[in-house]
Protein backbone atom coordinates (compact mmCIF):
# COMPACT_ATOMS: atom_id res chain seq x y z
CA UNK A 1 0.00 0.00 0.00
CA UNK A 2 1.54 3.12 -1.21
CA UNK A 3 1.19 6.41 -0.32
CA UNK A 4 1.85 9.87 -2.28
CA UNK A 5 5.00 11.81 -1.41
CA UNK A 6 4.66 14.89 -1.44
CA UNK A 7 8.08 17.02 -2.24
CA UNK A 8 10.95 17.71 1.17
CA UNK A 9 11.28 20.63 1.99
CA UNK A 10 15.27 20.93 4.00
CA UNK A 11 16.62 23.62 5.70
CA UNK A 12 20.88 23.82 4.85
CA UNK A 13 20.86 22.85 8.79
CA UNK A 14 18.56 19.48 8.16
CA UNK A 15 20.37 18.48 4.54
CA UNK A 16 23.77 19.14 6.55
CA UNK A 17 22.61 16.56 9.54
CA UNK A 18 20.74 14.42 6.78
CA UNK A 19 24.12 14.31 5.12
CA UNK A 20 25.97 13.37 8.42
CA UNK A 21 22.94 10.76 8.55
CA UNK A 22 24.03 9.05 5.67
CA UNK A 23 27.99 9.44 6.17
CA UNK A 24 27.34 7.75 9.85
CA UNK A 25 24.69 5.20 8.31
CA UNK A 26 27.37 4.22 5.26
CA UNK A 27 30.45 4.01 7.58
CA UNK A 28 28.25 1.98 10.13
CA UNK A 29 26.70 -0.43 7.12
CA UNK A 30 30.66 -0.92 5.75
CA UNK A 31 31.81 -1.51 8.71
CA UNK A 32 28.62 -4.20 9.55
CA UNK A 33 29.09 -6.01 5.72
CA UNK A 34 32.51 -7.10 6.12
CA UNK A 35 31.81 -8.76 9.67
CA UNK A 36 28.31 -10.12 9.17
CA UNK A 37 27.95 -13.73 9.79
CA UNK A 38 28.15 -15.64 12.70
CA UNK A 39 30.45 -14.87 15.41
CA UNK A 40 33.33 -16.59 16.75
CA UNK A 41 31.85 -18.09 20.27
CA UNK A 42 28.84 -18.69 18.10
CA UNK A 43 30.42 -20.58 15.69
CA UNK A 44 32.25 -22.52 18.76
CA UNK A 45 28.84 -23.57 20.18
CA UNK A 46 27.65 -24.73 16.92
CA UNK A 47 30.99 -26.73 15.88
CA UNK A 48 30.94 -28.05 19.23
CA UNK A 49 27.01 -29.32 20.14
CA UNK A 50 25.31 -32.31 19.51
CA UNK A 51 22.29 -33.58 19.65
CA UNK A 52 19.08 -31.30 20.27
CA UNK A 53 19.51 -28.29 21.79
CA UNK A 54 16.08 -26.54 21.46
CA UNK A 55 16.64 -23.26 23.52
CA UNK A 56 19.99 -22.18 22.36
CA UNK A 57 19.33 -22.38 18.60
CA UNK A 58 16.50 -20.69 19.27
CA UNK A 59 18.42 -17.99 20.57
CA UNK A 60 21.21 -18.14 17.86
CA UNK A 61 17.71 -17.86 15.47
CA UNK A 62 16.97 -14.75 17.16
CA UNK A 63 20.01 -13.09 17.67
CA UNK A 64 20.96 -13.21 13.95
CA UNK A 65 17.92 -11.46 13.25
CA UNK A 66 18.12 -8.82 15.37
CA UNK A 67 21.47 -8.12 13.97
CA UNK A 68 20.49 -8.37 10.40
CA UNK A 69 20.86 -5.09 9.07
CA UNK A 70 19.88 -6.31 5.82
CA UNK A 71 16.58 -8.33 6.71
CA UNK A 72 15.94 -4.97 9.25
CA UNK A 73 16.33 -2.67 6.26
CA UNK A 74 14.30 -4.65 4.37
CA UNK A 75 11.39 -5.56 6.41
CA UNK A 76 11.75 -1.29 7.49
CA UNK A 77 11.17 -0.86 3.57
CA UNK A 78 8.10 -3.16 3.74
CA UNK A 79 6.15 -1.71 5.82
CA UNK A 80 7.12 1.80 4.88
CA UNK A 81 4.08 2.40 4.13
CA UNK A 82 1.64 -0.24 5.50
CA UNK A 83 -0.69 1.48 8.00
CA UNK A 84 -3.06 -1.40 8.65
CA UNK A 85 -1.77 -4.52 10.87
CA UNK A 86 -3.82 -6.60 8.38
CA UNK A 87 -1.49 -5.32 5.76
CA UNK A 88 1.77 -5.50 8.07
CA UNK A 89 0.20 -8.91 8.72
CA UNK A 90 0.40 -10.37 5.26
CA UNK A 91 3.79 -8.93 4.00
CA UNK A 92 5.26 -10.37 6.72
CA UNK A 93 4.10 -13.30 6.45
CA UNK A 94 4.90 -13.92 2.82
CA UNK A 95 8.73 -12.85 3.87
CA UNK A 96 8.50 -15.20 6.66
CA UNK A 97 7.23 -18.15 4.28
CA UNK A 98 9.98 -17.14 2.02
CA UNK A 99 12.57 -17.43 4.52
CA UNK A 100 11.91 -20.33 6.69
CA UNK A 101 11.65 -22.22 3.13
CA UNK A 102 14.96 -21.88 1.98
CA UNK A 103 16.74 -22.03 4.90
CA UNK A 104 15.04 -25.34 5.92
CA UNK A 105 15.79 -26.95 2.13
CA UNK A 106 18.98 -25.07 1.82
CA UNK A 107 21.14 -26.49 4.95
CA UNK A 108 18.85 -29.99 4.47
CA UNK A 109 19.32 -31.21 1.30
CA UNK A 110 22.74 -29.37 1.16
CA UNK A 111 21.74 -26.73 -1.38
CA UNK A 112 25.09 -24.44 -2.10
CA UNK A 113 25.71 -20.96 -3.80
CA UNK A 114 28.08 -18.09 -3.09
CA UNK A 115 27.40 -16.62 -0.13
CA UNK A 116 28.69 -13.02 -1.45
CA UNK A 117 26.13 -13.25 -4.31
CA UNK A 118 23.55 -14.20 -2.36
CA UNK A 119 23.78 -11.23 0.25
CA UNK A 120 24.85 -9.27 -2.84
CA UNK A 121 20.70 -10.12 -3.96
CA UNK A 122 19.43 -9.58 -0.45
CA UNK A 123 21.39 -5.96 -0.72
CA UNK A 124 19.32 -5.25 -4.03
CA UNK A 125 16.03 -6.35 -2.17
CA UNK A 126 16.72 -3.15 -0.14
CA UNK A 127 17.09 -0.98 -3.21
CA UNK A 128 14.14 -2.78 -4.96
CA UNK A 129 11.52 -1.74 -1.52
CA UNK A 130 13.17 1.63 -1.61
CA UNK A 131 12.57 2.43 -5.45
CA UNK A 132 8.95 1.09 -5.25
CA UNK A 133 8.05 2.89 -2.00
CA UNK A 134 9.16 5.46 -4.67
CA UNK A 135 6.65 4.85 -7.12
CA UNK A 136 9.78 4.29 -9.33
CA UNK A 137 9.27 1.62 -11.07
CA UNK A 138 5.96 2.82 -12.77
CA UNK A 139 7.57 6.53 -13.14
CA UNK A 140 11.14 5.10 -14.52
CA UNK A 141 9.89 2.55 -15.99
CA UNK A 142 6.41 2.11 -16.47
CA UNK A 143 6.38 -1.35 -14.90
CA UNK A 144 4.50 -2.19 -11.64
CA UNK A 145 6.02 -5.44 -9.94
CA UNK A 146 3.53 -7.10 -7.80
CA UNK A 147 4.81 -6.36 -3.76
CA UNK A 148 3.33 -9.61 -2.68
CA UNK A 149 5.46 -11.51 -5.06
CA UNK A 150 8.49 -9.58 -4.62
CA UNK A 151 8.95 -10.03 -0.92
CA UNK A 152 7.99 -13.69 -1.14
CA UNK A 153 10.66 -13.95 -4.06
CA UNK A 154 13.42 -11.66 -1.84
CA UNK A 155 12.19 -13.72 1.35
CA UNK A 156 13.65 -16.98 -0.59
CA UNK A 157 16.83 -14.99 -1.21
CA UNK A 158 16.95 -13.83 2.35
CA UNK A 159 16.49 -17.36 3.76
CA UNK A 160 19.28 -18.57 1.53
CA UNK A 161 21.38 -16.18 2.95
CA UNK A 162 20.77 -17.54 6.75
CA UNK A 163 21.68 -21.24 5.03
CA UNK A 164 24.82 -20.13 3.91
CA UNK A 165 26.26 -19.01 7.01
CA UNK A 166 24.79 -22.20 8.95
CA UNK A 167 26.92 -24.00 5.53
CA UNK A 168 29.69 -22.93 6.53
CA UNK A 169 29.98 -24.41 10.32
CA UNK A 170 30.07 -27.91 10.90
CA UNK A 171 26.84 -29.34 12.01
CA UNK A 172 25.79 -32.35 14.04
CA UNK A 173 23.60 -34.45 12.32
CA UNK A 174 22.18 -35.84 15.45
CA UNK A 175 19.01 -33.30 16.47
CA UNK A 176 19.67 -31.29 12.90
CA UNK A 177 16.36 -31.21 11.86
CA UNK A 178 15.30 -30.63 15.60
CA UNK A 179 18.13 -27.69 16.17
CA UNK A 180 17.08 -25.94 12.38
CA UNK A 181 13.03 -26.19 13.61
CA UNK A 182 14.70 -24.40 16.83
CA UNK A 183 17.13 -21.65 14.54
CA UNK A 184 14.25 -20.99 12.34
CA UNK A 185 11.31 -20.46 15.35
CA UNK A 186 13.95 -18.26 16.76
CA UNK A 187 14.30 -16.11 13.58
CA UNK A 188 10.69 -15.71 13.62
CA UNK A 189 10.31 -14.38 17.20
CA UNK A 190 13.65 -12.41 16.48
CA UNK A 191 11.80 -10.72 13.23
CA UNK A 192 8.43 -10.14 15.43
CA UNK A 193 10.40 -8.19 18.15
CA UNK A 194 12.35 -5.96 15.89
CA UNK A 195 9.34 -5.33 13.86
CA UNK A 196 7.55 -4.47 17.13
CA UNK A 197 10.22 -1.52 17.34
CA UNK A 198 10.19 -0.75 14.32
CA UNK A 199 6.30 -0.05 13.73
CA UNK A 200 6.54 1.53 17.34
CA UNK A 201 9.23 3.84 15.85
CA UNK A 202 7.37 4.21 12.54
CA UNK A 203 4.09 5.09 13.91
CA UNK A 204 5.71 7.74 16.43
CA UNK A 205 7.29 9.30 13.09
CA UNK A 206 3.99 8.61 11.07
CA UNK A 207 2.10 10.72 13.96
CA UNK A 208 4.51 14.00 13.37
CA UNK A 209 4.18 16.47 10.66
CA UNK A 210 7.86 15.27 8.92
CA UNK A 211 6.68 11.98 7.84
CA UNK A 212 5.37 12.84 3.65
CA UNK A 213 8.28 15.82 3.68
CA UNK A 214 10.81 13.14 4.74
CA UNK A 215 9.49 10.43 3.24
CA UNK A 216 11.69 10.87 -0.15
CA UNK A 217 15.09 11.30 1.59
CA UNK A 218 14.21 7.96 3.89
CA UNK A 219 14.06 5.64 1.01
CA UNK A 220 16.66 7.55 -0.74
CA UNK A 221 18.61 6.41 2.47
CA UNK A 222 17.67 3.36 2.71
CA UNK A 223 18.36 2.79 -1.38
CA UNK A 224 22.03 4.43 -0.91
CA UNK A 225 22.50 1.65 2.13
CA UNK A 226 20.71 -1.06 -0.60
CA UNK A 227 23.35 -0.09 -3.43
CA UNK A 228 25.95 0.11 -0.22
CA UNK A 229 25.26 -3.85 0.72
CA UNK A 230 25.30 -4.78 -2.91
CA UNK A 231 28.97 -2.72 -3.37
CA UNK A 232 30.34 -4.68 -0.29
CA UNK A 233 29.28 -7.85 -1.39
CA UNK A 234 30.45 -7.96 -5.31
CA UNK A 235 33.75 -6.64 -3.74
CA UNK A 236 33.92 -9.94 -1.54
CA UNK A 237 32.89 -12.00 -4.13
CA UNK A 238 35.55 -10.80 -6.35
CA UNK A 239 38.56 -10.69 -3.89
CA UNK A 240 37.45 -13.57 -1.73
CA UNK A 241 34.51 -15.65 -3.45
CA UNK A 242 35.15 -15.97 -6.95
């Protein structure tokens, strides 16, 4: 659900804190790119468990969402402008149907692909929200993507992503399935608590009169921190990945 935009209106004071904005956000995103995964005493826990362990890959679940600056950025894209719960309701659970899919199936049946081009496509789902929350696509290009689709394809992509990382630790088989169940039901309750803040944030900002004059520079923020992901990513896959 879209809404019109209607044209910003800066003072030189808010473009010059706008700017610093984006310098912080960019240094903060380049910063976050290059160490995203799963941490060392993480990865110790996981290399070193076996058999089910319900309660702590539930927490792992949830703790790499809530550090997920790309699924945050994302899912803050999605419900940009979404002002009924129903709404909020359905995205989100397209993106969560997307996600638990592929990252069941990928770690599973051992289903591999880069992991820099795969974040590199989670990066452009960021740019793709921000250009439609844009109306972009149907002023640049005349072409209206269906959003239901599109975050139920970019959910896939997401989920993918989350398989990757879990590719690249050893795993017990004893209590997999179990322990993935666990990861993925703590992704879930990770996404529903930082969504909670986020529409609690949204709706504060929603209620004051800067929301449709800021509206424009937002998702031009959050498309420069899209293009930013994608940059970081390419450059690992072509150094590191290739």
């Amino acid at each position: 659900m879209r809404s019109a935009i209607l044209p910003p209106s800066f003072s030189p004071g808010v473009r010059r804190v706008a700017l610093l904005l984006i310098a912080l956000l960019l240094a903060l995103l380049s910063q976050a790119a290059l160490a995203h995964g799963v941490d060392e005493n993480d990865k110790a826990f996981i290399e070193g468990a076996s058999g089910v362990n319900i309660i702590p890959y539930m927490y792992l679940g949830a703790k790499h969402m809530v550090t997920g600056y790309d699924h945050l950025l994302f899912l803050a894209g999605v419900i940009f402008f979404l002002y009924r719960m129903k709404d909020v309701g359905a995205y989100v659970t397209l993106f969560a149907i997307g996600h638990s899919t592929t990252l069941l199936l990928g770690v599973l049946f051992d289903i591999r692909a880069n992991p820099f081009l795969i974040d590199a496509i989670i990066g452009l789902s960021v740019v793709y929200k921000a250009i439609d929350n844009l109306d972009g696509f149907r002023t640049w290009f005349g072409l209206s993507p269906n959003p239901k689709a599109a975050v139920l394809i970019f959910g896939f992509f997401h989920g993918f992503g989350l398989a990757t990382k879990l590719q690249e630790l050893t795993l017990a088989k004893e209590g997999m399935i179990y322990n993935l169940i666990s990861f993925n039901v703590g992704v879930e309750l990770g996404q529903f608590m930082a969504l909670a803040i986020i529409l609690l944030l949204m709706n504060l900002w929603r209620m004051s009169g800067s929301f449709q004059r800021s509206a424009i520079f937002a998702n031009a923020a959050l498309m420069t921190a899209g293009f930013v992901l994608v940059g970081f990513q390419l450059a690992g896959y072509f150094t590191q990945g290739a």
